[in-house]
PDB file of N, CA and C in Angstrom:
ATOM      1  N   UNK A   1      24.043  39.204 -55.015  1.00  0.00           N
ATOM      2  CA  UNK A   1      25.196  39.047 -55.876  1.00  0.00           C
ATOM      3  C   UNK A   1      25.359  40.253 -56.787  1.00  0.00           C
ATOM      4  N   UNK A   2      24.052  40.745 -57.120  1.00  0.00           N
ATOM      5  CA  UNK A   2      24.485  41.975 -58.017  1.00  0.00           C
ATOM      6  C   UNK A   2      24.875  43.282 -57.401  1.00  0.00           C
ATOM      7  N   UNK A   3      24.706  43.312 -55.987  1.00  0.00           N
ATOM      8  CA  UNK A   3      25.540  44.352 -55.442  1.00  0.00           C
ATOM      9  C   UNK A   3      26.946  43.608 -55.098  1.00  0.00           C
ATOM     10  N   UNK A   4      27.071  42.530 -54.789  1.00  0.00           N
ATOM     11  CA  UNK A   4      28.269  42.718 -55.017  1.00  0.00           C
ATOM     12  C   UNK A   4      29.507  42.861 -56.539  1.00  0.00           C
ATOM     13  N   UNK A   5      28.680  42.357 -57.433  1.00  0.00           N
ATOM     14  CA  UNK A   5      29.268  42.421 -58.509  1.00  0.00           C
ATOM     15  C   UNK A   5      29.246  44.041 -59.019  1.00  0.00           C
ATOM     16  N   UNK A   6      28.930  44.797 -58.574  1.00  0.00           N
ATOM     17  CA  UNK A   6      28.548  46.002 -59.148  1.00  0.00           C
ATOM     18  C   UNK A   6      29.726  46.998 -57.921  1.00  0.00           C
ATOM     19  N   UNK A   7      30.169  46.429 -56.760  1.00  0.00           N
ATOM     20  CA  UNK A   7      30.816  47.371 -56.113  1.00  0.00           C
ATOM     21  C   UNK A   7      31.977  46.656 -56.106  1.00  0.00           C
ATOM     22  N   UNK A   8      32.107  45.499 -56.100  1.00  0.00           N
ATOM     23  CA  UNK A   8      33.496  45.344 -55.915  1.00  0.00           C
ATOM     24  C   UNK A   8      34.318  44.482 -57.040  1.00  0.00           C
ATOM     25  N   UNK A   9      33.464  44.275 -58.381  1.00  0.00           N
ATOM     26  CA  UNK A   9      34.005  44.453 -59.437  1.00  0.00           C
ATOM     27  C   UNK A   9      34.882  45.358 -59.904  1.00  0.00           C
ATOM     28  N   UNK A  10      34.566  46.599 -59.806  1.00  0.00           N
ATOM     29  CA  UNK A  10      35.165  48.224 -60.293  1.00  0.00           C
ATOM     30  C   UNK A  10      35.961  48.735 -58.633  1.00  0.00           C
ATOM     31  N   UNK A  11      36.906  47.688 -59.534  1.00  0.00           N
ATOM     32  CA  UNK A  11      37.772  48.562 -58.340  1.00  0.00           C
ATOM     33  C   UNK A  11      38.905  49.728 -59.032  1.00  0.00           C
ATOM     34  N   UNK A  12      38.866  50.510 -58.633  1.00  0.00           N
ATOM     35  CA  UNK A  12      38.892  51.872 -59.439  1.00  0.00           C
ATOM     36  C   UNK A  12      41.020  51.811 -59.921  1.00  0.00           C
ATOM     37  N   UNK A  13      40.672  51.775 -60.809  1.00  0.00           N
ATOM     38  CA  UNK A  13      42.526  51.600 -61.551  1.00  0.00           C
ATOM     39  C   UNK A  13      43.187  50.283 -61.075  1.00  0.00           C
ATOM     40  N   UNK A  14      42.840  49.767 -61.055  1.00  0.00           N
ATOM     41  CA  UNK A  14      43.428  48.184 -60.460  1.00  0.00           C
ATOM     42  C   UNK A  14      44.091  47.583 -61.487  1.00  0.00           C
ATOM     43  N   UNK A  15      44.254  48.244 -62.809  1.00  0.00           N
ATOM     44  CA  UNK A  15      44.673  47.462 -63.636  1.00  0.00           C
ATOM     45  C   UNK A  15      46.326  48.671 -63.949  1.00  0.00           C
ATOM     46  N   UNK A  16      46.271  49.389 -63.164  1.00  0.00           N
ATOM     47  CA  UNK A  16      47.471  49.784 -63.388  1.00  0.00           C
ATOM     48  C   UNK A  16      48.625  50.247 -62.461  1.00  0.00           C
ATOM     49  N   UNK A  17      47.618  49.163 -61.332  1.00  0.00           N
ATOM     50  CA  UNK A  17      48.613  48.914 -60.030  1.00  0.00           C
ATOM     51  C   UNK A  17      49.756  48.523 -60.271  1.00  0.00           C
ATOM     52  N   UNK A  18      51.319  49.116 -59.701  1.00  0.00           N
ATOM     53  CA  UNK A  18      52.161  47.842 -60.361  1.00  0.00           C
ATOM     54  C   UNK A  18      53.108  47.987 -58.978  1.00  0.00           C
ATOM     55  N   UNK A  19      53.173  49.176 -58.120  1.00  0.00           N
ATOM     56  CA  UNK A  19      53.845  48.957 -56.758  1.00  0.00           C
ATOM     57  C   UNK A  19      53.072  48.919 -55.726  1.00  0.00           C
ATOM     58  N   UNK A  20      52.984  47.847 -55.396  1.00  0.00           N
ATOM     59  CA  UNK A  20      52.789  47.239 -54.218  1.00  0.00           C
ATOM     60  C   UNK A  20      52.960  46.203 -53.652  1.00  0.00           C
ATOM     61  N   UNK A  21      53.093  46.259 -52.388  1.00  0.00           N
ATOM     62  CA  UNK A  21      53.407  44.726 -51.748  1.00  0.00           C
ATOM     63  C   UNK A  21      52.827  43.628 -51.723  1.00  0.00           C
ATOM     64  N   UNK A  22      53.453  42.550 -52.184  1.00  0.00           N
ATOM     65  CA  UNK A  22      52.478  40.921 -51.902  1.00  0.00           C
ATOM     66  C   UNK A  22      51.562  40.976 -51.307  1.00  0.00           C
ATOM     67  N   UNK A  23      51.717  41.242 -49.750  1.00  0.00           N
ATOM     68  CA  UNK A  23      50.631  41.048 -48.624  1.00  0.00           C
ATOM     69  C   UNK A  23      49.927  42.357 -48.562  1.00  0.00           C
ATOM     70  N   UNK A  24      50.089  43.173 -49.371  1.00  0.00           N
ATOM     71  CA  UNK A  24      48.816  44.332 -49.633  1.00  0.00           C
ATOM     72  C   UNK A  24      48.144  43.872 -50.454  1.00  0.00           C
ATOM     73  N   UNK A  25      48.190  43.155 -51.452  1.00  0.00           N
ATOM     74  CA  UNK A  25      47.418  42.202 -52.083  1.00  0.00           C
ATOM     75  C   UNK A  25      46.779  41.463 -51.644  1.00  0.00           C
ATOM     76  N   UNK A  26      47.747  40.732 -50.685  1.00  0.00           N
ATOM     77  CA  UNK A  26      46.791  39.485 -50.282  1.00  0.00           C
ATOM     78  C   UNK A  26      45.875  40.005 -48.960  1.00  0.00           C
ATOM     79  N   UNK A  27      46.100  40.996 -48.166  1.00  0.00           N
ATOM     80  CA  UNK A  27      45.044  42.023 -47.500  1.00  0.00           C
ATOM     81  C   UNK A  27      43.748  42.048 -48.538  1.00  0.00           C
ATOM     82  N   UNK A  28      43.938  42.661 -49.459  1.00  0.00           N
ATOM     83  CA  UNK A  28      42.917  42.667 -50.763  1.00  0.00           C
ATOM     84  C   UNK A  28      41.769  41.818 -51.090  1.00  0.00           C
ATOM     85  N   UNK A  29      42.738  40.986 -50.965  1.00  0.00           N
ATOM     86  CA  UNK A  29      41.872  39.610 -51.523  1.00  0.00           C
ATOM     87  C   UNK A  29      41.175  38.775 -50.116  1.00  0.00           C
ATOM     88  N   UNK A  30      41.709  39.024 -48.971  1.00  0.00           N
ATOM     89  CA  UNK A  30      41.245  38.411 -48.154  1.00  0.00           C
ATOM     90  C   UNK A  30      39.933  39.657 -47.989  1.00  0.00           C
ATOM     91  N   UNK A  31      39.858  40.848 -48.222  1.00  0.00           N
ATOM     92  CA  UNK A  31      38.565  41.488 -47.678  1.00  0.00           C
ATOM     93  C   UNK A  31      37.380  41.112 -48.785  1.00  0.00           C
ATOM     94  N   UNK A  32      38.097  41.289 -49.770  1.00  0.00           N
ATOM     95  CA  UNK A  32      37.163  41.058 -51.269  1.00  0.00           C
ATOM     96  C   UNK A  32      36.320  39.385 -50.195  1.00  0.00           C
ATOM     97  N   UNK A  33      37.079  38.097 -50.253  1.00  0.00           N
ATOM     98  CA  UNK A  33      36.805  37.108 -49.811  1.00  0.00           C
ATOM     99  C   UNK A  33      35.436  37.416 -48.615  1.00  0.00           C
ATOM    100  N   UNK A  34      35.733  38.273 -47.759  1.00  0.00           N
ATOM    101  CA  UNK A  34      35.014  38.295 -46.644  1.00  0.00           C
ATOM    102  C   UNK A  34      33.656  38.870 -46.532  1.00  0.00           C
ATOM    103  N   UNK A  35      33.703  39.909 -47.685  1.00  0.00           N
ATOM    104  CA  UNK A  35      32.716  40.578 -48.007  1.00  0.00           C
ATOM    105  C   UNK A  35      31.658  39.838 -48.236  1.00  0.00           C
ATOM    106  N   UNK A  36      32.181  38.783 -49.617  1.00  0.00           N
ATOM    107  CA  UNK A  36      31.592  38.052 -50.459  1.00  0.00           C
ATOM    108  C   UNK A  36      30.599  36.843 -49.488  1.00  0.00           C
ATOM    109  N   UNK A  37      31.525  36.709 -48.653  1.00  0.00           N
ATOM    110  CA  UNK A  37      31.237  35.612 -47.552  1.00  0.00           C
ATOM    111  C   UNK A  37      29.638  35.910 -46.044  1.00  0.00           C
ATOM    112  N   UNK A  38      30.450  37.639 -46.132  1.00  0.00           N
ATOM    113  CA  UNK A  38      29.485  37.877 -45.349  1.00  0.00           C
ATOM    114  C   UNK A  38      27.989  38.667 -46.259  1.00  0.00           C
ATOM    115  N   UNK A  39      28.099  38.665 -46.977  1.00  0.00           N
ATOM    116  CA  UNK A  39      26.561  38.696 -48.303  1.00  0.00           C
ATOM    117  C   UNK A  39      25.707  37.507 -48.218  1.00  0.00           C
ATOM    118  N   UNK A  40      26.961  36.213 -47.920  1.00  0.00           N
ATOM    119  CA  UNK A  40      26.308  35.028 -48.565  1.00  0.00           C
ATOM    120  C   UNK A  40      25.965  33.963 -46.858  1.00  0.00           C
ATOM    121  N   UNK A  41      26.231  34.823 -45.917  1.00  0.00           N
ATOM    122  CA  UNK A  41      25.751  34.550 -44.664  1.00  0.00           C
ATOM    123  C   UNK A  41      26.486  33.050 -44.401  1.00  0.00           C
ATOM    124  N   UNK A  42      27.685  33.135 -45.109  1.00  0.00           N
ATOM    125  CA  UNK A  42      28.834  32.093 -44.494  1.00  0.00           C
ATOM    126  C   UNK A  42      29.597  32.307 -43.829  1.00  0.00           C
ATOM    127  N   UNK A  43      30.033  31.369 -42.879  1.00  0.00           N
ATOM    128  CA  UNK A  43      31.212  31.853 -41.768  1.00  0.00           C
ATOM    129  C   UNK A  43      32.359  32.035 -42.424  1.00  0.00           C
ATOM    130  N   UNK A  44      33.479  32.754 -41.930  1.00  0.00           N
ATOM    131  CA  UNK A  44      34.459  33.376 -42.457  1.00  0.00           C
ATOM    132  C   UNK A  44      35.781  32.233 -43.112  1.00  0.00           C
ATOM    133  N   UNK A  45      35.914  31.200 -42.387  1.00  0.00           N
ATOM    134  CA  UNK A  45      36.559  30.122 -42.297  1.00  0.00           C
ATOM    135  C   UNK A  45      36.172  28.723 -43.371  1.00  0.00           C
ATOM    136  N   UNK A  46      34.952  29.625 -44.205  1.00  0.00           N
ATOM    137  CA  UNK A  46      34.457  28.859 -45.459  1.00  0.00           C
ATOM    138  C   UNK A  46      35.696  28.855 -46.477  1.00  0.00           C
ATOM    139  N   UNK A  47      35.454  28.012 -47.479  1.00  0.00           N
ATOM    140  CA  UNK A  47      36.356  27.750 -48.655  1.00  0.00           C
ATOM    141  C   UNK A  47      35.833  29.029 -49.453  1.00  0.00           C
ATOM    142  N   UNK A  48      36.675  29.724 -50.065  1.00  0.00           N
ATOM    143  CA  UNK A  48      35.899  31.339 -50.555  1.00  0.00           C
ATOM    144  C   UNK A  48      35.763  30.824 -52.224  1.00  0.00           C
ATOM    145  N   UNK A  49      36.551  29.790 -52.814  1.00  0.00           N
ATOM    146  CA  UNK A  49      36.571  29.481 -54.203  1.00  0.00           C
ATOM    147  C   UNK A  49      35.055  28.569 -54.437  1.00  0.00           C
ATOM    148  N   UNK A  50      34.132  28.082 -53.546  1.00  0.00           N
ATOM    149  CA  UNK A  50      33.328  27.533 -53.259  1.00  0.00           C
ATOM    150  C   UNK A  50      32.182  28.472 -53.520  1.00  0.00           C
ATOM    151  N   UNK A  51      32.563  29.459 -52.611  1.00  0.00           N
ATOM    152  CA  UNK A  51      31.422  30.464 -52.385  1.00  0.00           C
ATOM    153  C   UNK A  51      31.422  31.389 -54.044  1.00  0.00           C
ATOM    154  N   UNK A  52      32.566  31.719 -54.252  1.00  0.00           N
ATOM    155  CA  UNK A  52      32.392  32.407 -55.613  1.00  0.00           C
ATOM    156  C   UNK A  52      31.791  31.131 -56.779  1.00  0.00           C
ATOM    157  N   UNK A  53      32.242  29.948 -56.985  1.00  0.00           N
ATOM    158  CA  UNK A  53      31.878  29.143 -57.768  1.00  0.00           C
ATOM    159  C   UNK A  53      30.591  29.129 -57.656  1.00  0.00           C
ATOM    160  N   UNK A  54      29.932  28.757 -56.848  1.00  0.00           N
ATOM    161  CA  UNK A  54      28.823  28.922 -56.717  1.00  0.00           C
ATOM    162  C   UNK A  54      27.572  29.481 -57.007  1.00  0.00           C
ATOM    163  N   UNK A  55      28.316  30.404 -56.585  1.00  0.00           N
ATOM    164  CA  UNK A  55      27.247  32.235 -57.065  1.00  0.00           C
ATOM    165  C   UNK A  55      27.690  32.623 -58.162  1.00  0.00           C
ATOM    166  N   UNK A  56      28.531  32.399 -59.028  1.00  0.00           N
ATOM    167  CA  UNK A  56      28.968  32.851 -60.411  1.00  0.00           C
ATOM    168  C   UNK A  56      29.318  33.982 -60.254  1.00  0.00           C
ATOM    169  N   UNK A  57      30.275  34.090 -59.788  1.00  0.00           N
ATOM    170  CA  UNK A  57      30.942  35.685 -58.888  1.00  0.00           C
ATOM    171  C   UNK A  57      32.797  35.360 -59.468  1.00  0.00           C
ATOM    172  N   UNK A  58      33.642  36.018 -59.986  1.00  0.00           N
ATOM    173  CA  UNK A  58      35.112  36.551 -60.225  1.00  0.00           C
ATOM    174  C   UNK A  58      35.583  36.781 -59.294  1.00  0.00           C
ATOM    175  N   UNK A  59      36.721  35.919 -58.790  1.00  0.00           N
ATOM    176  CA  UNK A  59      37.603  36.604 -57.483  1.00  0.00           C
ATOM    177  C   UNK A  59      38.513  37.934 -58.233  1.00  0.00           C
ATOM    178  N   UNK A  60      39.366  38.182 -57.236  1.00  0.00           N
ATOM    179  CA  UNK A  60      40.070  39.202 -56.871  1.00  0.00           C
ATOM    180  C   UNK A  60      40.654  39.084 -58.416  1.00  0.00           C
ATOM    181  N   UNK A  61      41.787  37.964 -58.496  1.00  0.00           N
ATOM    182  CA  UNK A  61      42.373  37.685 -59.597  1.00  0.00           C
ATOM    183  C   UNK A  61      41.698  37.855 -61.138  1.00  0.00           C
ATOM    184  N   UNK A  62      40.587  36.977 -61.022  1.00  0.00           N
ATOM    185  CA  UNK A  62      39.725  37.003 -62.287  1.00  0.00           C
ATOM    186  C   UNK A  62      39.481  38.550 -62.813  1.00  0.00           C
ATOM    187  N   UNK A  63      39.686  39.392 -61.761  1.00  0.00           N
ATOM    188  CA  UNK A  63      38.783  40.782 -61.880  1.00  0.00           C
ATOM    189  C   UNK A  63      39.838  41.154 -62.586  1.00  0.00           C
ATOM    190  N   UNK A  64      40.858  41.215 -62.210  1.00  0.00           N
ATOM    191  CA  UNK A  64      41.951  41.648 -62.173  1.00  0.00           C
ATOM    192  C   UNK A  64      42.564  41.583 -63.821  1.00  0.00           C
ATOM    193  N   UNK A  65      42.694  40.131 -64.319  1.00  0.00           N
ATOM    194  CA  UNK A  65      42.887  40.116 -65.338  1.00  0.00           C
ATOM    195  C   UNK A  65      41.840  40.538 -66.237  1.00  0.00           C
ATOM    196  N   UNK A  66      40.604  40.260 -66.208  1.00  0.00           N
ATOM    197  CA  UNK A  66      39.757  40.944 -67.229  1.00  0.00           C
ATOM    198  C   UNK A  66      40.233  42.919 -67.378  1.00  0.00           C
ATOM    199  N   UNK A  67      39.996  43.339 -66.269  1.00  0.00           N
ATOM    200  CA  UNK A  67      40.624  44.808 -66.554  1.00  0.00           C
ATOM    201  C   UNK A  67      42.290  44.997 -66.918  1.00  0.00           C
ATOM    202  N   UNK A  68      42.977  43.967 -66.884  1.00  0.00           N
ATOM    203  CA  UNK A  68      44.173  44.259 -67.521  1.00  0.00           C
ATOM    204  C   UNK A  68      43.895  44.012 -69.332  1.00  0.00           C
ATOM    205  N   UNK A  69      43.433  43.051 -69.539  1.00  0.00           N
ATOM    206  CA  UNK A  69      43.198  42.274 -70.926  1.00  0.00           C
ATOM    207  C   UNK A  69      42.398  43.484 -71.772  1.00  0.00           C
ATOM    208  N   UNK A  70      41.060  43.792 -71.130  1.00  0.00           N
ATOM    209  CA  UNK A  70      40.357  45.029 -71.621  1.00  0.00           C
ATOM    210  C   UNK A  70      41.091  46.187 -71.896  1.00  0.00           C
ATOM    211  N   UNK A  71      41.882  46.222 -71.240  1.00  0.00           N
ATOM    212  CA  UNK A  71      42.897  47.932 -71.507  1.00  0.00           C
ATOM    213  C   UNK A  71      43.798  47.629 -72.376  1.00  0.00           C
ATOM    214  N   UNK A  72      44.865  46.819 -72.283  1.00  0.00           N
ATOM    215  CA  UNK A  72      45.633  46.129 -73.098  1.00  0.00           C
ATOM    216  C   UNK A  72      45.474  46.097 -74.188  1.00  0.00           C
ATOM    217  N   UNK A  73      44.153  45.284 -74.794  1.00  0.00           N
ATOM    218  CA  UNK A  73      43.258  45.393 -76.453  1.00  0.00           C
ATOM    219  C   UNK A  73      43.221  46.420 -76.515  1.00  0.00           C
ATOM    220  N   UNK A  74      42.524  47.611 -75.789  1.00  0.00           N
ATOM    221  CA  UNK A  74      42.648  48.557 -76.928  1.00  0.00           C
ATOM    222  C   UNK A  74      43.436  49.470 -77.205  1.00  0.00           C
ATOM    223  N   UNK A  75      44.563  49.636 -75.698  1.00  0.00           N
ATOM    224  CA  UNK A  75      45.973  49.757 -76.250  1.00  0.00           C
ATOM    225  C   UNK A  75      46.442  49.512 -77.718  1.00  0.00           C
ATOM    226  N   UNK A  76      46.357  47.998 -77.263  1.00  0.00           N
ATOM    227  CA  UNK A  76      47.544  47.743 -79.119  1.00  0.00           C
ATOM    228  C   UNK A  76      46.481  47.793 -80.091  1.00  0.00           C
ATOM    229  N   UNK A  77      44.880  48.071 -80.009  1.00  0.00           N
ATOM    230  CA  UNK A  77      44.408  48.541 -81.314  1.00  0.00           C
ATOM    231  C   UNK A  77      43.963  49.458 -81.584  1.00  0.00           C
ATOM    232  N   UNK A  78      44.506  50.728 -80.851  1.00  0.00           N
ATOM    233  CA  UNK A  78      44.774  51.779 -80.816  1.00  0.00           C
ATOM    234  C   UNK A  78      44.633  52.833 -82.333  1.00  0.00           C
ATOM    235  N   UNK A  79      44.300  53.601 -83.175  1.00  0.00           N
ATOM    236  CA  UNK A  79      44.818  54.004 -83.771  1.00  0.00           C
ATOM    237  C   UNK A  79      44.855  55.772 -83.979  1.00  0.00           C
ATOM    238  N   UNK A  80      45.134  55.830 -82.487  1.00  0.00           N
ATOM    239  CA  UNK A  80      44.876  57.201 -82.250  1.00  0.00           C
ATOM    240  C   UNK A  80      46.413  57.439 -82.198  1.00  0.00           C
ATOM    241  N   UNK A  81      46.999  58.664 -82.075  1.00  0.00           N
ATOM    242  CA  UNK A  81      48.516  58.759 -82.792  1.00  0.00           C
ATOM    243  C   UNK A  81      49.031  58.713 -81.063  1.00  0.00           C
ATOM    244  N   UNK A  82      48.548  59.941 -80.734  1.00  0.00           N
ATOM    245  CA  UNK A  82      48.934  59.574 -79.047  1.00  0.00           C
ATOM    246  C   UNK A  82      49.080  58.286 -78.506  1.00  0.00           C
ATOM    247  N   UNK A  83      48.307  57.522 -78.131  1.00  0.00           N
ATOM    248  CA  UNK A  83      47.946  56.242 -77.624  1.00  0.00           C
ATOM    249  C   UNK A  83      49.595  55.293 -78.556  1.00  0.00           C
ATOM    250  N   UNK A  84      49.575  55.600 -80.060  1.00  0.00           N
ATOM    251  CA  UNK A  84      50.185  54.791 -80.468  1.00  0.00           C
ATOM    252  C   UNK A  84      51.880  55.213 -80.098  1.00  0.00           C
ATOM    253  N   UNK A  85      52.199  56.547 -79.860  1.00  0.00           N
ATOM    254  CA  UNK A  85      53.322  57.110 -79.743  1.00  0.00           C
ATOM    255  C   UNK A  85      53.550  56.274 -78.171  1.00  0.00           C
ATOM    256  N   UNK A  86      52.763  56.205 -77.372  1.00  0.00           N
ATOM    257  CA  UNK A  86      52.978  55.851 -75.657  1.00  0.00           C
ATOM    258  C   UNK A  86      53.256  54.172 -75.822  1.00  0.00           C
ATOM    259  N   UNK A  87      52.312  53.732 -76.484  1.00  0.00           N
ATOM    260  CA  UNK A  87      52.358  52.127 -76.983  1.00  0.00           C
ATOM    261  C   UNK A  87      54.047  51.832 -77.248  1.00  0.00           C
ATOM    262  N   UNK A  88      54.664  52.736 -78.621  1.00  0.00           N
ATOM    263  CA  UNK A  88      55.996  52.117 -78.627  1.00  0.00           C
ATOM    264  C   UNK A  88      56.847  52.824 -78.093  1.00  0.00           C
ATOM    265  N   UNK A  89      56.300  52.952 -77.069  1.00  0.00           N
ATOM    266  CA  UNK A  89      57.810  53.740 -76.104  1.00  0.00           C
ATOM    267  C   UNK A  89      58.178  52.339 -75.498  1.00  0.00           C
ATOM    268  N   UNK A  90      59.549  53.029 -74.569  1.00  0.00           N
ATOM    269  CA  UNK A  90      60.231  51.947 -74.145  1.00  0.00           C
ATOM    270  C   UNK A  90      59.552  51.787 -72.544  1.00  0.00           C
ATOM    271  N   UNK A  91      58.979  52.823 -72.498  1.00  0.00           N
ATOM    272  CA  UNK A  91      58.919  53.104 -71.031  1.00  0.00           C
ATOM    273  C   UNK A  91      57.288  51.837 -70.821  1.00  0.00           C
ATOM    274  N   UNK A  92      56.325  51.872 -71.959  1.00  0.00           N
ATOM    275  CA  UNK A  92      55.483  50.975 -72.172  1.00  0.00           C
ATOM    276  C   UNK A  92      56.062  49.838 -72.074  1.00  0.00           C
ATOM    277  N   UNK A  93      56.618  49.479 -72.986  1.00  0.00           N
ATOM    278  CA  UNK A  93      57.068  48.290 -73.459  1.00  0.00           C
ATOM    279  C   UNK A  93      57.960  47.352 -72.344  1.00  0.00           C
ATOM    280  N   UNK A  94      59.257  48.133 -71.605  1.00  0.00           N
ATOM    281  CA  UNK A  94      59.804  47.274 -70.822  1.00  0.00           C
ATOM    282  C   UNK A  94      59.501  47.490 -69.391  1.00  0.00           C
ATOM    283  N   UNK A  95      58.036  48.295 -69.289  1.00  0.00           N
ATOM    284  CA  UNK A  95      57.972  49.517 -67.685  1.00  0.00           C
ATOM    285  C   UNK A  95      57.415  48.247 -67.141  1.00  0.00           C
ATOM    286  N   UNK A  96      57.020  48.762 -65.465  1.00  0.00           N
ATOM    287  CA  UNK A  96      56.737  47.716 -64.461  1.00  0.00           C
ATOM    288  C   UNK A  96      55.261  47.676 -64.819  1.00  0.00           C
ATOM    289  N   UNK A  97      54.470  47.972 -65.031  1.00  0.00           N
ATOM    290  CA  UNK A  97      52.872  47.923 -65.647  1.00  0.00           C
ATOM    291  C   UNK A  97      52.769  46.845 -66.430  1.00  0.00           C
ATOM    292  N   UNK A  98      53.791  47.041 -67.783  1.00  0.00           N
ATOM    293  CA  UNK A  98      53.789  46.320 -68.658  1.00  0.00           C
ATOM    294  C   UNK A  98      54.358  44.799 -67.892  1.00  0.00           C
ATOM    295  N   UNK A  99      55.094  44.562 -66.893  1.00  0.00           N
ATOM    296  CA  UNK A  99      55.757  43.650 -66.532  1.00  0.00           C
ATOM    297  C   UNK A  99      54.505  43.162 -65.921  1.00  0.00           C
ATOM    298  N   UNK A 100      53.833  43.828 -64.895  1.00  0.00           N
ATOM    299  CA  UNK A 100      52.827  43.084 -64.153  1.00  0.00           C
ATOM    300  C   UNK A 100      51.837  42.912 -64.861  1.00  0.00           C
ATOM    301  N   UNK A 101      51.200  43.377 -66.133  1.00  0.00           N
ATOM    302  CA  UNK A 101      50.024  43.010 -66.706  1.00  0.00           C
ATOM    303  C   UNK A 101      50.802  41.339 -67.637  1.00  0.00           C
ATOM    304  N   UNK A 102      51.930  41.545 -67.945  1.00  0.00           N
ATOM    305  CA  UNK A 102      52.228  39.678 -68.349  1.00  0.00           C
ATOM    306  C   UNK A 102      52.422  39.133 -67.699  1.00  0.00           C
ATOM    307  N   UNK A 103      52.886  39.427 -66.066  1.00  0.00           N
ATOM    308  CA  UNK A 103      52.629  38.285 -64.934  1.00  0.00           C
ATOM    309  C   UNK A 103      50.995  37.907 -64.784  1.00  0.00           C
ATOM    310  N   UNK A 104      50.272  38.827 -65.050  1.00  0.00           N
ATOM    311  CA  UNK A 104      48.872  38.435 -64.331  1.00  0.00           C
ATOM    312  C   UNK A 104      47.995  38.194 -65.809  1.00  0.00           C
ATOM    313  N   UNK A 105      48.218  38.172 -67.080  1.00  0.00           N
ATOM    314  CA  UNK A 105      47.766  37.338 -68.326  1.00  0.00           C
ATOM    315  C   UNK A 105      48.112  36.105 -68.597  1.00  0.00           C
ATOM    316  N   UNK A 106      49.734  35.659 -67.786  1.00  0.00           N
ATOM    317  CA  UNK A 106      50.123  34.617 -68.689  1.00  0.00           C
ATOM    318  C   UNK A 106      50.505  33.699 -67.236  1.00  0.00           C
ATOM    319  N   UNK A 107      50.020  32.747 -67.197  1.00  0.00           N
ATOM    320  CA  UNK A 107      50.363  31.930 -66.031  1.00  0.00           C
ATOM    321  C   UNK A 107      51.054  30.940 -66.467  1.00  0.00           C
ATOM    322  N   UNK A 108      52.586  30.813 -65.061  1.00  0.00           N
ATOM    323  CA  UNK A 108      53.409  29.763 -65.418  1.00  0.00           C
ATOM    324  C   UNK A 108      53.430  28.626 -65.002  1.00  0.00           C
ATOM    325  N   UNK A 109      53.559  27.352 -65.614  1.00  0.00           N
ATOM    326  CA  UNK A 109      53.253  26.255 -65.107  1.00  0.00           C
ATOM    327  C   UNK A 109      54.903  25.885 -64.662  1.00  0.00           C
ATOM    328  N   UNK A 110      54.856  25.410 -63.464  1.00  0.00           N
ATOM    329  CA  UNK A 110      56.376  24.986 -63.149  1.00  0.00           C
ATOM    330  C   UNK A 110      56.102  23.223 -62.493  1.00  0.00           C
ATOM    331  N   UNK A 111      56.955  22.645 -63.119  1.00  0.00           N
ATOM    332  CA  UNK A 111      57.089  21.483 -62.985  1.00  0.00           C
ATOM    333  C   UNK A 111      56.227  20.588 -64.074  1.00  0.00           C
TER     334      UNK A 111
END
């Protein structure tokens, strides 16, 4: 588990992905899944939320938001002048980064 937590935790800028396709994602997440699966000497066709629960392992998602949330904080507590000049731009504020880091912090409940 600690190699996997150590290689496919850090997945390198993932938190400031913001074009790409659904199913390049979900490509993503299905290898992350398989990896995890084939470490843990389960067949592929296992429940993968099982296998991470288990082992106390972060899927794809979980990873995902912790490195958005981590950057984010110290974004807005920033008090370096640069950092703070980029913070209230518009290009921050209404850009697709900024759009996908509040899709993937704030989950919507529908219905």
């Amino acid at each position: 588990m600690e190699l996997f937590r150590s290689h496919c935790y850090f997945i390198f800028c993932n938190l400031l992905w913001s074009r790409f396709k659904v199913a390049t994602l979900n490509c993503l997440k299905v290898c992350h899944n398989d990896i995890l699966k084939r470490l843990l000497g389960l067949p592929r066709w296992s429940i993968s939320s099982l296998a991470f629960g288990r082992n106390g392992v972060n899927n794809l998602d979980v990873i995902r938001r912790h490195s958005v949330f981590s950057l984010k904080s110290r974004v807005e507590l920033s008090v370096n002048s640069s950092i703070i000049s980029v913070r209230q731009s518009s290009a921050y504020v209404c850009g697709p980064i900024q759009q996908r880091w509040l899709g993937l912090l704030f989950v919507h409940n529908v219905g």
